[in-house]
Protein backbone atom coordinates (compact mmCIF):
# COMPACT_ATOMS: atom_id res chain seq x y z
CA UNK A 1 99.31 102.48 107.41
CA UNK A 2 96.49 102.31 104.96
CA UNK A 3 93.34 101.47 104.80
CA UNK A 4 92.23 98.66 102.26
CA UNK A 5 89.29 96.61 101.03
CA UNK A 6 90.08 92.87 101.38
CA UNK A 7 87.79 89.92 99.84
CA UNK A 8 88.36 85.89 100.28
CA UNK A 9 86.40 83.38 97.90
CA UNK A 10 84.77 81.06 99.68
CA UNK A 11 82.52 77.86 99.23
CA UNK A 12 79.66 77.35 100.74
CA UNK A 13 81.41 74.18 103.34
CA UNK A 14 83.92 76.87 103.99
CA UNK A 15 81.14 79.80 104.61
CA UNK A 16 79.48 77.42 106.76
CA UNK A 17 82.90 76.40 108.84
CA UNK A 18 84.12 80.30 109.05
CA UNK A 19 80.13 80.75 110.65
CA UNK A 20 80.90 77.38 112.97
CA UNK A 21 84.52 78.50 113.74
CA UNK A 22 85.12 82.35 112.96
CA UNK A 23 89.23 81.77 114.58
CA UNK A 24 89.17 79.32 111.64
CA UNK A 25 88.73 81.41 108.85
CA UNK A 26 90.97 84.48 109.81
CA UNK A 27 93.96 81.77 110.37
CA UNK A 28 93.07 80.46 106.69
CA UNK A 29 93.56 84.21 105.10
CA UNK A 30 96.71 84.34 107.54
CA UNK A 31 97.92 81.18 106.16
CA UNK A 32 97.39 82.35 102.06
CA UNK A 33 98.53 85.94 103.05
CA UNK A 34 101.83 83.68 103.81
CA UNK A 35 102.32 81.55 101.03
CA UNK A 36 101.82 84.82 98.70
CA UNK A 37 105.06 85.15 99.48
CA UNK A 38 105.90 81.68 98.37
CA UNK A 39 105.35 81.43 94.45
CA UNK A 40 105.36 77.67 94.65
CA UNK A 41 102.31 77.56 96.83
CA UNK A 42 100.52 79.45 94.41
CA UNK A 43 99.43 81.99 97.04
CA UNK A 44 96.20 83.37 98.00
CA UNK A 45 95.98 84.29 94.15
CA UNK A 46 92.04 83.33 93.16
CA UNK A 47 91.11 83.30 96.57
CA UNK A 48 92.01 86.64 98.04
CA UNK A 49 91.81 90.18 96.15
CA UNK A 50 91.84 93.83 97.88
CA UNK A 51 90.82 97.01 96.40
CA UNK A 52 93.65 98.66 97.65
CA UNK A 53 92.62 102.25 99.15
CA UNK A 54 89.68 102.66 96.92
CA UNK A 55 87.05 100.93 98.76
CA UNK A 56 85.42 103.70 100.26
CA UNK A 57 85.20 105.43 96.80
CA UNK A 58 83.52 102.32 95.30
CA UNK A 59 81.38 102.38 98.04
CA UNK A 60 80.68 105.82 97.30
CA UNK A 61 80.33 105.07 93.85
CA UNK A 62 77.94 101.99 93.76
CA UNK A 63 75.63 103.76 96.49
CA UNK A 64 75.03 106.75 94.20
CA UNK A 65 73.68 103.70 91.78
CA UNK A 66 71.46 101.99 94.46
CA UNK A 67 73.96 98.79 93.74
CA UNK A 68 71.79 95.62 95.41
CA UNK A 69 74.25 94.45 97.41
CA UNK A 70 76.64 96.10 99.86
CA UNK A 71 80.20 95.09 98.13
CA UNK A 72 82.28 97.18 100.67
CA UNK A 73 81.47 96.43 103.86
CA UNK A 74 79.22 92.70 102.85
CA UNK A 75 75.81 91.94 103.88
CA UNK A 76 75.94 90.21 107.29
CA UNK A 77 78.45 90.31 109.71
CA UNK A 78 80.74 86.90 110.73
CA UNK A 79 78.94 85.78 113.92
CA UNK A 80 81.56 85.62 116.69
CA UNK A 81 84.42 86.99 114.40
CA UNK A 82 86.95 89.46 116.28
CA UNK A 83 87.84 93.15 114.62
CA UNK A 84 89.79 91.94 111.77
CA UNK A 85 91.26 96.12 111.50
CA UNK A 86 88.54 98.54 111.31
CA UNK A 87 85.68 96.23 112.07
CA UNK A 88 84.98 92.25 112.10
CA UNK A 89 84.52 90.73 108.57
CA UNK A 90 81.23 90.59 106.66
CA UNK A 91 79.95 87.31 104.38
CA UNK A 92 78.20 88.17 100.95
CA UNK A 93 75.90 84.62 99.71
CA UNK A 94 76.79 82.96 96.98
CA UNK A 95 73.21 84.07 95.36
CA UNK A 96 74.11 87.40 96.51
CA UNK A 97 77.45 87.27 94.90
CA UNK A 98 75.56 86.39 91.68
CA UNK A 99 73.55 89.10 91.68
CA UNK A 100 76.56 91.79 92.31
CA UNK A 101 78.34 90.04 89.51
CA UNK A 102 75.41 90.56 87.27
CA UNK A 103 74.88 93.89 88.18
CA UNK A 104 78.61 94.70 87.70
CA UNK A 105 78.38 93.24 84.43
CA UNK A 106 75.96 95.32 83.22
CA UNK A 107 77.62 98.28 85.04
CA UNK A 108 80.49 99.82 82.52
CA UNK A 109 82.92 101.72 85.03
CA UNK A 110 82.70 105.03 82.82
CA UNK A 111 78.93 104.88 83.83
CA UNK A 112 80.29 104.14 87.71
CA UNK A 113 81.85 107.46 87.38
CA UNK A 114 79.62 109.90 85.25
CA UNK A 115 78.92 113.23 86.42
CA UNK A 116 81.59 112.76 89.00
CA UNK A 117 84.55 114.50 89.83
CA UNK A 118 87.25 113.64 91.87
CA UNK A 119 86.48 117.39 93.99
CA UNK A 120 83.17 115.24 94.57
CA UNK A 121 85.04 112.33 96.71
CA UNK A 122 87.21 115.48 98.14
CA UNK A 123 84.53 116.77 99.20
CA UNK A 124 82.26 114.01 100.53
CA UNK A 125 85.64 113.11 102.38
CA UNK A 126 85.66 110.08 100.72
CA UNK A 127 88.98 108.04 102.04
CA UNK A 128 91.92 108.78 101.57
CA UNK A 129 91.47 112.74 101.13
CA UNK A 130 94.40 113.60 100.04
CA UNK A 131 93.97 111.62 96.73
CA UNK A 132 91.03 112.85 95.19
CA UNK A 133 93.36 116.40 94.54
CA UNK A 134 94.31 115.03 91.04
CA UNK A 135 91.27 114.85 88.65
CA UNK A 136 93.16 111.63 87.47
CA UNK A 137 92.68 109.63 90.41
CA UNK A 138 89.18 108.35 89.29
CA UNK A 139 91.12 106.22 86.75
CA UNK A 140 92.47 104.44 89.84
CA UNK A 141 88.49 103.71 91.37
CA UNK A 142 87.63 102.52 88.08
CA UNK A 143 90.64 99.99 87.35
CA UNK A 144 89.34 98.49 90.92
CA UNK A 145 86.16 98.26 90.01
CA UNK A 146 87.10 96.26 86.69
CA UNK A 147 89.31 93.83 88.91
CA UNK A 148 86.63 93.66 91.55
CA UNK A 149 84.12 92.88 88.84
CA UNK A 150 86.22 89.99 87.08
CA UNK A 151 87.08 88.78 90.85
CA UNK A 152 83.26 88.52 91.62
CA UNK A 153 82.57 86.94 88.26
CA UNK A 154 84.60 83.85 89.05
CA UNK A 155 83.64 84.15 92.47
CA UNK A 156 79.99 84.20 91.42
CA UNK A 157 80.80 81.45 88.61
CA UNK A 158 81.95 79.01 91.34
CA UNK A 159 79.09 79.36 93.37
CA UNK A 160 80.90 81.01 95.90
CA UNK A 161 80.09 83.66 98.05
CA UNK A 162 82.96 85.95 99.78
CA UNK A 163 84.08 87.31 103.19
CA UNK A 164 84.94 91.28 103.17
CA UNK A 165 86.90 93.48 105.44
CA UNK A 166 88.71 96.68 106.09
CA UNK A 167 92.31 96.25 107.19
């Protein structure tokens, strides 16, 4: 099984319910993670999006360039909320979701990567190891950094802020 980067949209009633009710809000990513499969519901397309397995090298990334907010692990824990995988979930603000989306905007991903190699994430055992053999692979970190950014910009355009975990 891998490891993954998830994110759900949220507005700031629901931020304030998942706080209230944590059992609440991991029942509500249950429920779109079902209808996904169910094209007639629409999904949790809009509200859910997942960086796949390179969350840890976006992390790695966006640290290197002292990014102002914490977009892989969020900025304060869900009070109450259970271990969701590898740890309980994490909100991101609404403001604070503005600001990443500015700072992502500003952010092209060839800069992201500059004067990195993918023996770099090999060898700062960046997750998963065993992809960072093929030079190539950095293509993959910055395609999920362009969908992460265009996530966060509607996200931020909403006035939403966002729940992230590792599953």
């Amino acid at each position: 099984m891998s490891m993954i980067g998830r994110y759900l949209r949220l507005s700031a009633g629901e931020l304030e319910r998942a706080v209230r009710e944590p059992e609440w809000v991991l029942e509500f990513v249950e429920e779109l993670d079902d209808a996904d499969g169910d094209e007639r519901a629409g999904g949790g397309r809009g509200r859910l999006h997942e960086t796949g397995k390179a969350w840890q090298a976006l992390d790695f990334l966006l640290r290197r360039r002292e990014f102002p907010v914490d977009l892989v692990h969020g900025e304060e824990e869900l009070p109450g909320a259970e271990d969701w995988g590898y740890g309980p979930p994490s909100l991101i603000a609404p403001d604070r979701v503005r600001l990443a989306a500015g700072a992502l905007a500003e952010l092209d991903p060839g800069r992201l990567v500059e004067g990195v190699r993918a023996a770099d994430l090999a060898e700062a055992r960046v997750y998963p190891q065993g992809l960072w053999e093929d030079e190539d692979s950095l293509h993959l970190v910055t395609a999920e950094y362009r969908a992460l950014a265009d996530f966060l910009g509607a996200v931020a355009t909403r006035r939403h802020g966002v729940l992230v975990w590792i599953e």
